[in-house]
Protein backbone atom coordinates (compact mmCIF):
# COMPACT_ATOMS: atom_id res chain seq x y z
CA UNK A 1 -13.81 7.82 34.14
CA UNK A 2 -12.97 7.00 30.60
CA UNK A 3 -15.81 7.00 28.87
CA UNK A 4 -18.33 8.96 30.88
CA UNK A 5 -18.30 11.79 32.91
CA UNK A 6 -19.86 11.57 36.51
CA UNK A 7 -22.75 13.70 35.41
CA UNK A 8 -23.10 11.21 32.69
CA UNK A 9 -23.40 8.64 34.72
CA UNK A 10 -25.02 9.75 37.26
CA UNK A 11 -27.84 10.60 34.82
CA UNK A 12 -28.11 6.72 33.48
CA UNK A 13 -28.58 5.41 36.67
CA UNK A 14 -31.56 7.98 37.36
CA UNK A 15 -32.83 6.72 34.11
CA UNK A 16 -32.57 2.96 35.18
CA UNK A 17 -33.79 3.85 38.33
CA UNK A 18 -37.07 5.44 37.16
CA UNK A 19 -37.25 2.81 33.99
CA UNK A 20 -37.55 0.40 36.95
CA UNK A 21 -34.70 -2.02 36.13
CA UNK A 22 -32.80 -0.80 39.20
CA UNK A 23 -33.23 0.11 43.24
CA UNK A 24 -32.63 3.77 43.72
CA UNK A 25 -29.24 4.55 44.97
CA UNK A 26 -27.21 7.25 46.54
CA UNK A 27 -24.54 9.34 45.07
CA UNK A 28 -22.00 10.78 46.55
CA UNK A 29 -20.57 12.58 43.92
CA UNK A 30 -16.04 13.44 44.44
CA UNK A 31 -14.54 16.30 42.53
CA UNK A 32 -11.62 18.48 42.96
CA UNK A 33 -13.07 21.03 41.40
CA UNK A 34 -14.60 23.47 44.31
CA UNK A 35 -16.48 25.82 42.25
CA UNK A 36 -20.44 26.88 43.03
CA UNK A 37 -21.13 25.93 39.77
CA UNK A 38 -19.96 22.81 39.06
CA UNK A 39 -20.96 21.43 42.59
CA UNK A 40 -24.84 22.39 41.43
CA UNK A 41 -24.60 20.97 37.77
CA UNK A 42 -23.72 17.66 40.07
CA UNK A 43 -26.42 17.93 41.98
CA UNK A 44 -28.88 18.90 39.03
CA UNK A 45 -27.41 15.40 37.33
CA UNK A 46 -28.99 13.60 40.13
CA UNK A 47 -25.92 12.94 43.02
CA UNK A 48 -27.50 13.56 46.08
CA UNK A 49 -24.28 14.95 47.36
CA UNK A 50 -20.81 15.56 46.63
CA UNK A 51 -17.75 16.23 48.43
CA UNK A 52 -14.76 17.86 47.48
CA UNK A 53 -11.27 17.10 47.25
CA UNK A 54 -8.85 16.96 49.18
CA UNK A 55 -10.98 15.55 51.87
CA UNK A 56 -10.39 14.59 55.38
CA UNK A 57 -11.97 10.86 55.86
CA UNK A 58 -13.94 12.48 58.66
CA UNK A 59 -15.40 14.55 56.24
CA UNK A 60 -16.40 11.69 53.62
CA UNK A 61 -17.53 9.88 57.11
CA UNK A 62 -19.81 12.56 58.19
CA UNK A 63 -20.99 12.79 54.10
CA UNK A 64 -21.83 8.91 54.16
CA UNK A 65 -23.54 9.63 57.47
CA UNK A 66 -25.87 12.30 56.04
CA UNK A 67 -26.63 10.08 53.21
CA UNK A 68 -27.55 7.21 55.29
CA UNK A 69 -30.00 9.50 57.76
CA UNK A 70 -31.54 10.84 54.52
CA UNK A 71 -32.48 7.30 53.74
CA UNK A 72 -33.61 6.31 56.82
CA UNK A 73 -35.82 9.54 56.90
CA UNK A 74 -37.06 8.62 53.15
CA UNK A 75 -35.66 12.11 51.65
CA UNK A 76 -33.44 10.17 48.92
């Protein structure tokens, strides 16, 4: 992203979100970068998940899947 970083972004829509202008969302946050680390500073950001790459399209499937079940069970 050019001028923001996922993390960035990711935080301004939490803002938005809790400001009230906007519905909550999901996040499914994509990286190629596997590390413990960064995966957690993702999460801490506010993506509810993330998934890295390369990625089968099963995998992003079964990721979207989650996601949607989490809604449905009002955990997001």
């Amino acid at each position: 992203m050019p001028y923001l970083t996922g993390n960035q972004a990711t935080r301004k829509i939490r803002q938005l979100e809790e400001d009230g202008k906007v519905e909550r969302s999901s996040i499914l946050g994509v990286s190629a970068n596997v590390r413990e680390e960064q995966q957690k500073e993702m999460i801490e950001a506010g993506m509810d998940d993330v998934i890295t790459k390369p990625f089968k399209v099963d995998e992003l499937v079964a990721k979207i899947r989650g996601l949607i079940e989490r809604i449905d069970d009002g955990d997001v």
